[in-house]
Protein backbone atom coordinates (compact mmCIF):
# COMPACT_ATOMS: atom_id res chain seq x y z
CA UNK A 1 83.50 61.42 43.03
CA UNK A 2 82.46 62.29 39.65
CA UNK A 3 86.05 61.42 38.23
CA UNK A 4 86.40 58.19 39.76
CA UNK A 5 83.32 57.52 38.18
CA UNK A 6 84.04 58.60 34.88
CA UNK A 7 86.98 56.47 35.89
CA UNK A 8 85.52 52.85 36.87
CA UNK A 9 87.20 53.99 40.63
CA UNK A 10 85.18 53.50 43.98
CA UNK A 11 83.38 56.70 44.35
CA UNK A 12 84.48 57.54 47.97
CA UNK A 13 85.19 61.23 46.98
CA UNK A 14 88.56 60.74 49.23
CA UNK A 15 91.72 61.34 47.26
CA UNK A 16 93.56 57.65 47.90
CA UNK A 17 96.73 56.67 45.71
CA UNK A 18 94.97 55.13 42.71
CA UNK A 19 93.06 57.77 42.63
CA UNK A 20 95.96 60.28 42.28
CA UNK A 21 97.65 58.22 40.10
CA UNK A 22 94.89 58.00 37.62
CA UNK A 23 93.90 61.76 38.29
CA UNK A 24 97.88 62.61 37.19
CA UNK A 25 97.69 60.16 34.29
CA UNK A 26 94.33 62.02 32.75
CA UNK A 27 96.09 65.43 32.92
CA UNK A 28 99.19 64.27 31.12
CA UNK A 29 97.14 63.50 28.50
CA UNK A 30 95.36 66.80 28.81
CA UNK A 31 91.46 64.83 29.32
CA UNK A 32 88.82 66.38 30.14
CA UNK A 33 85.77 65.25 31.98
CA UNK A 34 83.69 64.16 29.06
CA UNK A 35 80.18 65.61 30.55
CA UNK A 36 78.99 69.10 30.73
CA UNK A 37 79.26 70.32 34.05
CA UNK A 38 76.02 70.21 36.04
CA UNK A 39 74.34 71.48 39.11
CA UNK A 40 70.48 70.99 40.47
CA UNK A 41 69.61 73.52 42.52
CA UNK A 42 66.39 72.80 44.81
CA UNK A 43 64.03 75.80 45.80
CA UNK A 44 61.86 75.40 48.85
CA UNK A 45 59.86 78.67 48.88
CA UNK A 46 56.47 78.50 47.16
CA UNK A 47 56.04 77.29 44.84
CA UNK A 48 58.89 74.84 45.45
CA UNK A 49 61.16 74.52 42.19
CA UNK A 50 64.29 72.79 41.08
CA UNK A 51 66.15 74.32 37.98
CA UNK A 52 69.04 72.35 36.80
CA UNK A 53 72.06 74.11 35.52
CA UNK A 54 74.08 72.57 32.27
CA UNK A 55 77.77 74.36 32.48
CA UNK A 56 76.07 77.60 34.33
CA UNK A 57 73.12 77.99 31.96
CA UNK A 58 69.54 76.52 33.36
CA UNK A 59 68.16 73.73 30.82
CA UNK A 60 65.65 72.19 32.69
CA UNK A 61 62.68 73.50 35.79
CA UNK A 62 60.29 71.62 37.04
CA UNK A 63 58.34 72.13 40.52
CA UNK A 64 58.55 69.38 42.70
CA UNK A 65 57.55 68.39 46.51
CA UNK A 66 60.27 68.68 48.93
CA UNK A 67 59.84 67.30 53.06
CA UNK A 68 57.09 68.23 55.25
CA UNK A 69 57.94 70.30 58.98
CA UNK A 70 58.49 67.20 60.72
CA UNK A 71 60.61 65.80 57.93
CA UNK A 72 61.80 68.24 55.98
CA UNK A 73 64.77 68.49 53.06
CA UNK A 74 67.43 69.62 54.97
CA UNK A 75 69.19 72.41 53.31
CA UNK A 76 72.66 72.50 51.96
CA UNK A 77 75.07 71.39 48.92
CA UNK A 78 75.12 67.35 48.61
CA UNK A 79 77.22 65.20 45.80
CA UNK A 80 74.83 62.51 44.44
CA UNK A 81 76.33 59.45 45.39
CA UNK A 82 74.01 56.67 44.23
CA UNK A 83 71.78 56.05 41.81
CA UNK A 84 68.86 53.64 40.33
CA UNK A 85 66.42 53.42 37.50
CA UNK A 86 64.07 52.06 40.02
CA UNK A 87 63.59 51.03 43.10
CA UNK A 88 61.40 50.10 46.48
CA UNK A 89 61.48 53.04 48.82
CA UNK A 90 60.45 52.29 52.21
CA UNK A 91 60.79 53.93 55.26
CA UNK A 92 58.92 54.70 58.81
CA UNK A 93 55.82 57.09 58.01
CA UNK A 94 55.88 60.19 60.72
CA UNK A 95 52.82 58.49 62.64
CA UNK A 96 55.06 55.13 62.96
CA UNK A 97 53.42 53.18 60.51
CA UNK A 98 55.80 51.74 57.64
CA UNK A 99 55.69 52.52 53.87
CA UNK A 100 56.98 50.40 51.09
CA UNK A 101 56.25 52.00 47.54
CA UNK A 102 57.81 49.75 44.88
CA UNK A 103 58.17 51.27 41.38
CA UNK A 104 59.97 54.82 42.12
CA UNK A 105 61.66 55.63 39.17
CA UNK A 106 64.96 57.98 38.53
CA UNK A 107 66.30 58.09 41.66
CA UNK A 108 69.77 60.14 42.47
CA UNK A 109 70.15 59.78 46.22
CA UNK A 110 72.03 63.15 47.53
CA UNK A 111 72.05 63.16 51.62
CA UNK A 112 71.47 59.99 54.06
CA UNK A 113 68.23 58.77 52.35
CA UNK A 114 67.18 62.07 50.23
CA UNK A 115 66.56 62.06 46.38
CA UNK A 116 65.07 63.33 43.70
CA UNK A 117 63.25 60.94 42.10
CA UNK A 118 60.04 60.61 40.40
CA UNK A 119 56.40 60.40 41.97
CA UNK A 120 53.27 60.57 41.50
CA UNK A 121 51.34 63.56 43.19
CA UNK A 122 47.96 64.96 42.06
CA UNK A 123 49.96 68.45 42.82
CA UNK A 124 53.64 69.61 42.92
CA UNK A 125 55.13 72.66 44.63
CA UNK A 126 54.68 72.56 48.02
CA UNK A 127 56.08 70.29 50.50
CA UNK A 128 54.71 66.71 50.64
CA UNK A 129 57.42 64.29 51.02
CA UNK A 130 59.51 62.89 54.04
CA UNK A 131 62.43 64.07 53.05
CA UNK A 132 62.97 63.81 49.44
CA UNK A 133 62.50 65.64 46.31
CA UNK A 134 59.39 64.38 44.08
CA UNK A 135 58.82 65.24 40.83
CA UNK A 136 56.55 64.17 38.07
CA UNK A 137 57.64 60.90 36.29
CA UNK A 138 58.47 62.14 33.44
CA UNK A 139 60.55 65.29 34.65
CA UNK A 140 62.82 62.84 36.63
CA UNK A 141 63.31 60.76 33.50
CA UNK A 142 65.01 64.20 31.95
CA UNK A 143 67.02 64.92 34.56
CA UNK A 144 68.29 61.84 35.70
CA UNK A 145 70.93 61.15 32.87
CA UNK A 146 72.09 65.01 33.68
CA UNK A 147 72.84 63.91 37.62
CA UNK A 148 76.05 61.54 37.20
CA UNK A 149 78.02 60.18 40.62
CA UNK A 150 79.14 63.60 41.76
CA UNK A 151 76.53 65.93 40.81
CA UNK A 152 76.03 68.81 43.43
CA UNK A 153 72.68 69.20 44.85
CA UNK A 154 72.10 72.50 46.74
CA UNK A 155 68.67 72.81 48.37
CA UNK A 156 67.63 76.47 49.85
């Protein structure tokens, strides 16, 4: 995904003919992915933490929220696969009431509607969201330029 990115392709992570044919074109000329290679890694045990990892050595921690019991972050590694500066998340509440919260900034969606993305929280570290991974607003404005079309999320 994150080379047909790099590479104006559709990011459908499947290996289709254009695909090859660019990915056999770039090593001819020996090129390189021009990023660092990067990796968030989510933590759910207390206090909940994500560290990001910049070509194996951490950069940047933050705690965040991940989902409460009855939606919770499910665990696992996830390629981001779409992102936005900002946008209106809104979703069904647990109760069955609906949410719309317009305004949530740095988002890198990772699995089905999961993302880390900014929020605001009077506390971080323990599990308050419905699914997602909130951080303060300004932590998700320095890691969302380091979590590109491709970049592996594993949550634990």
């Amino acid at each position: 995904m994150r080379f047909q990115s790099v590479h104006n392709l559709a990011t459908t992570g499947a290996m289709d003919t254009t695909t090859w044919d660019v990915l056999v074109a770039a090593a001819r000329k020996h090129q390189v992915d021009p990023m660092s290679y990067n990796v968030v890694y989510v933590k759910k045990s207390l206090p909940e933490t994500l560290k990001l990892y910049q070509n194996g050595r951490v950069t940047f921690i933050s705690y965040v929220n991940t989902g409460i019991p009855v939606m919770p972050t499910d665990n696992g590694t996830y390629p981001v696969y779409l992102r936005f500066t900002t946008q209106t998340m809104s979703g069904t509440n647990p109760n069955g009431s609906h949410y719309s919260d317009p305004g949530i900034p740095w988002v890198s969606y990772f699995n089905g509607g999961d993302a880390l993305h900014g929020f605001i929280r009077y506390s971080y570290g323990w599990p308050q969201s419905l699914g997602c991974v909130e951080m303060p607003f300004t932590h998700a404005a320095i890691l969302w330029p380091h979590t590109p079309i491709g970049t592996l999320v594993t949550v634990q």
